[in-house]
Protein backbone atom coordinates (compact mmCIF):
# COMPACT_ATOMS: atom_id res chain seq x y z
CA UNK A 1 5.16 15.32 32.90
CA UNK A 2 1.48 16.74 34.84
CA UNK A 3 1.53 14.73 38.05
CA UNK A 4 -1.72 12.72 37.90
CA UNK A 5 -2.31 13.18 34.15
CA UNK A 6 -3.30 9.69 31.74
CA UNK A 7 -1.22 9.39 28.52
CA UNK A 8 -3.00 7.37 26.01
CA UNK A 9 -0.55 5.86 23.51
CA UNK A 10 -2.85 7.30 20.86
CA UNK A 11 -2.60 11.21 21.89
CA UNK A 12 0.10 13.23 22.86
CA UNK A 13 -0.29 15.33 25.67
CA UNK A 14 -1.93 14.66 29.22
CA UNK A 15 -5.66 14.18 30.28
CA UNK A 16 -5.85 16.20 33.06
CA UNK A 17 -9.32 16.55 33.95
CA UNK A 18 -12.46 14.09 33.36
CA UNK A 19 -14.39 15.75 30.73
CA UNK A 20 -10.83 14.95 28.62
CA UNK A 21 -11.07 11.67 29.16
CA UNK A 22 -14.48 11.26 28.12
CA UNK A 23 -13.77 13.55 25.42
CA UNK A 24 -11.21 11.17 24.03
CA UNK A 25 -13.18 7.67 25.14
CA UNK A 26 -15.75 6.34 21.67
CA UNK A 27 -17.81 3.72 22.20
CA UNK A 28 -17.75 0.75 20.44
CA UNK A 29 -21.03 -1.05 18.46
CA UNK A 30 -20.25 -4.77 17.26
CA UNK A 31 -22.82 -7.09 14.94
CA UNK A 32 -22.01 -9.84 13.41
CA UNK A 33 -22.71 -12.16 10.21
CA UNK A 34 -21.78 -15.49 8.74
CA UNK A 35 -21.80 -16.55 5.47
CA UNK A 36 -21.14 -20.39 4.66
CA UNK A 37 -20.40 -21.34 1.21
CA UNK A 38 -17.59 -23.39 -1.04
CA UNK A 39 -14.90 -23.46 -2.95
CA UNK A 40 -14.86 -24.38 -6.87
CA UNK A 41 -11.76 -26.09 -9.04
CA UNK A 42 -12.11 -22.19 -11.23
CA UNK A 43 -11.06 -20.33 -7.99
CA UNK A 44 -7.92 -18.75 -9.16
CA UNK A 45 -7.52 -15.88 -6.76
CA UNK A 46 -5.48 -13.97 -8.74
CA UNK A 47 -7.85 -10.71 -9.18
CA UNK A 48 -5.52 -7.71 -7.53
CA UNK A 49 -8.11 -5.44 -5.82
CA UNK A 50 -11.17 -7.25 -5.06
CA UNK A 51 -12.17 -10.70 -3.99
CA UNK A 52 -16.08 -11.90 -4.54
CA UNK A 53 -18.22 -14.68 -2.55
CA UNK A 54 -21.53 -15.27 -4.68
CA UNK A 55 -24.64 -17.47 -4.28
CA UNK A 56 -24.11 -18.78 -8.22
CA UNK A 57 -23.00 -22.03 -8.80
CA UNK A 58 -21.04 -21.70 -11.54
CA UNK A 59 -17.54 -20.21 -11.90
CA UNK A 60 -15.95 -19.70 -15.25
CA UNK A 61 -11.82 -19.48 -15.51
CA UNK A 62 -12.78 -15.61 -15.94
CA UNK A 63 -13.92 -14.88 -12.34
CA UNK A 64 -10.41 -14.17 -10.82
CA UNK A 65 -11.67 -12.41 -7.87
CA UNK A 66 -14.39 -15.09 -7.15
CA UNK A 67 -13.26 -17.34 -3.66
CA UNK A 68 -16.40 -18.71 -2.92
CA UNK A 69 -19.50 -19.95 -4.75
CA UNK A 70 -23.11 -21.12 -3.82
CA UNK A 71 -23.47 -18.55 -0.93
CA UNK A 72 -25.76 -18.98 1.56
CA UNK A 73 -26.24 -15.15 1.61
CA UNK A 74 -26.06 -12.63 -0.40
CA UNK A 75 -25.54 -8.73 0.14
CA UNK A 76 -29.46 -8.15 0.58
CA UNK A 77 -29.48 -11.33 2.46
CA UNK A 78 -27.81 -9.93 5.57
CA UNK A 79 -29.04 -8.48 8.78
CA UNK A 80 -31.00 -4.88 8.82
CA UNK A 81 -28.86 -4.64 11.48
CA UNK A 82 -25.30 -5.79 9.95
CA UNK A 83 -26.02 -3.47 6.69
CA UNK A 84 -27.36 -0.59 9.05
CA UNK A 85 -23.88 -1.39 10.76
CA UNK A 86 -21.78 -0.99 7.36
CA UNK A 87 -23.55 2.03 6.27
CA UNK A 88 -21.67 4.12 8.65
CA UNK A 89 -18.06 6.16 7.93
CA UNK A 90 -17.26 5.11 11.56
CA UNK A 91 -17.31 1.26 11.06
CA UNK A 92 -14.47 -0.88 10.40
CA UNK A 93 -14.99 -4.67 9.43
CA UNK A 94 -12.79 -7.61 9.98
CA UNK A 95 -14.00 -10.72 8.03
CA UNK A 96 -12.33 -14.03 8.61
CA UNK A 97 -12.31 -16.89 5.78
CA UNK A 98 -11.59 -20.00 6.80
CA UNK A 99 -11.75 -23.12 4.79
CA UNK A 100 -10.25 -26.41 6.74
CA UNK A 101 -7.19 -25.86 9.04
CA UNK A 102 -6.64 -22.29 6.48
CA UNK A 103 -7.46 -19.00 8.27
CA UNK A 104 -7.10 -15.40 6.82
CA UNK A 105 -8.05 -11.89 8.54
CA UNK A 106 -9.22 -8.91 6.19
CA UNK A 107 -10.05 -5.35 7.27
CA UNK A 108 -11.78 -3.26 5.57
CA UNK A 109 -13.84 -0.22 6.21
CA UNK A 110 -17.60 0.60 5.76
CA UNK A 111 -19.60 4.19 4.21
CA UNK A 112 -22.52 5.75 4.15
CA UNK A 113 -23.31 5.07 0.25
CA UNK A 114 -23.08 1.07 0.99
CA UNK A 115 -26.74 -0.43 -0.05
CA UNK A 116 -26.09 -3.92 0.55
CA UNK A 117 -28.92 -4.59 -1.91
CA UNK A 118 -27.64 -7.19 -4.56
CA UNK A 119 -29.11 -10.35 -4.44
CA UNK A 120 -26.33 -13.11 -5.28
CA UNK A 121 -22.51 -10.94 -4.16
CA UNK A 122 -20.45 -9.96 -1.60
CA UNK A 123 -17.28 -8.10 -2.79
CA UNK A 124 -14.63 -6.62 -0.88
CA UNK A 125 -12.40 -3.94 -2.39
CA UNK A 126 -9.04 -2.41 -2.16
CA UNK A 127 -10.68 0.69 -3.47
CA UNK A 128 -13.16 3.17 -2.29
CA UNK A 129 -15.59 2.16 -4.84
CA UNK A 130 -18.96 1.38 -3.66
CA UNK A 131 -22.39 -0.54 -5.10
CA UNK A 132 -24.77 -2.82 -4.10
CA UNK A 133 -22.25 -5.68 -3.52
CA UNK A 134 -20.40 -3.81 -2.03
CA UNK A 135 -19.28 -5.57 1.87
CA UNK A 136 -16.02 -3.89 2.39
CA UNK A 137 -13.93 -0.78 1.04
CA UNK A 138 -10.13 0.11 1.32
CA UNK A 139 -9.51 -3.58 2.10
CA UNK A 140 -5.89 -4.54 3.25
CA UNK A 141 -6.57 -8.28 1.16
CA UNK A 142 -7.67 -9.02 -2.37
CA UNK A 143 -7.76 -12.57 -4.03
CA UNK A 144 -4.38 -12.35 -5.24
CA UNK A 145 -2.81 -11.52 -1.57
CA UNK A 146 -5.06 -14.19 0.03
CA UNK A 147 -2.78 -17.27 1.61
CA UNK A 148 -2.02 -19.65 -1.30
CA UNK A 149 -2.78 -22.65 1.00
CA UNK A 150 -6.29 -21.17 1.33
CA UNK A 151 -6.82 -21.05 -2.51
CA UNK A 152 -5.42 -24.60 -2.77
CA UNK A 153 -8.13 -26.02 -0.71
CA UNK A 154 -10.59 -23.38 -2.02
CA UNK A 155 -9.73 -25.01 -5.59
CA UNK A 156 -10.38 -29.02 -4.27
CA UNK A 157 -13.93 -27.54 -3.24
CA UNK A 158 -13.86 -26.72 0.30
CA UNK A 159 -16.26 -25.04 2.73
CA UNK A 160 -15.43 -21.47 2.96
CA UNK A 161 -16.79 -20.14 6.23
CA UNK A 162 -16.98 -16.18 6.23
CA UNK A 163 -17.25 -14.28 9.83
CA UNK A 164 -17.74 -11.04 9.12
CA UNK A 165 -17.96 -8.58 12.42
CA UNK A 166 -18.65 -4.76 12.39
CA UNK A 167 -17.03 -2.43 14.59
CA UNK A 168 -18.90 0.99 15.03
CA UNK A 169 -16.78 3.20 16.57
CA UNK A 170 -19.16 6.33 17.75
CA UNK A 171 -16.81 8.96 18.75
CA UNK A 172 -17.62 11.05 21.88
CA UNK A 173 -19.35 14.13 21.99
């Protein structure tokens, strides 16, 4: 071991001068958004690699990945800001749905292609696939590994409250 050096759990090796440390230092950008809609007796959450929060009202026994219907947003209803914010390799976003004493985290991750332009959805994805619903890629949740206690009370019509916030991580020059 250097005497004097810093060992960041994240790197192996010392820092033994200043310009490492700022070298290994990224700054961090956060904005935030909120979505507020419902739940619907159709919410089955069963879909295995997405899950979908749209401004329609309706929900047929089809839309497995649905969770939440009559949005108060939709994708081109965020923030300049919050889809400038996803539109960036670098970001990470952690979205919290919470419908009465029921709380779930997701991450997911943002990229450059995201458009954010569709009027009515918000989808999050297990996959890398991106389009103009498109809120969240390589997701760690999808409707069918949401909390079943969350579904249950999505299902009796609950308020679904939907904190979305954006992490930019800008790595050092």
């Amino acid at each position: 071991m250097h005497r004097g050096a810093i060992y960041p759990a994240a790197r192996t090796g010392p820092f033994t001068t200043l310009k490492d440390i700022v070298r290994f230092i990224s700054l961090q950008m956060k904005v935030r958004e909120s979505v507020v809609c419902r739940g619907h007796p159709n919410v089955s959450g069963s879909h295995r690699t997405t899950f979908e929060v749209t401004r329609e009202a309706h929900l047929s026994p089809s839309g497995h990945c649905i969770i939440g219907v009559c949005a108060d947003k939709g994708a081109a209803d965020l923030s300049e800001e919050f889809r400038h914010a996803l539109a960036d390799r670098h970001t990470v976003l952690y979205t919290t749905l919470t419908a009465e004493e029921c709380s779930v985290c997701v991450r997911s991750c943002g990229h450059a292609s995201m458009t954010l332009d569709h009027p009515a959805d918000l989808v999050w994805r297990k996959s890398g696939f991106v389009c103009g619903r498109t809120v969240g890629i390589f997701s760690d949740r999808a409707a069918a590994t949401l909390p079943r206690d969350l579904i249950a009370v999505l299902q009796e019509g609950a308020e679904l409250a939907v904190e979305m916030v954006a992490v930019i991580r800008i790595p050092a020059r």
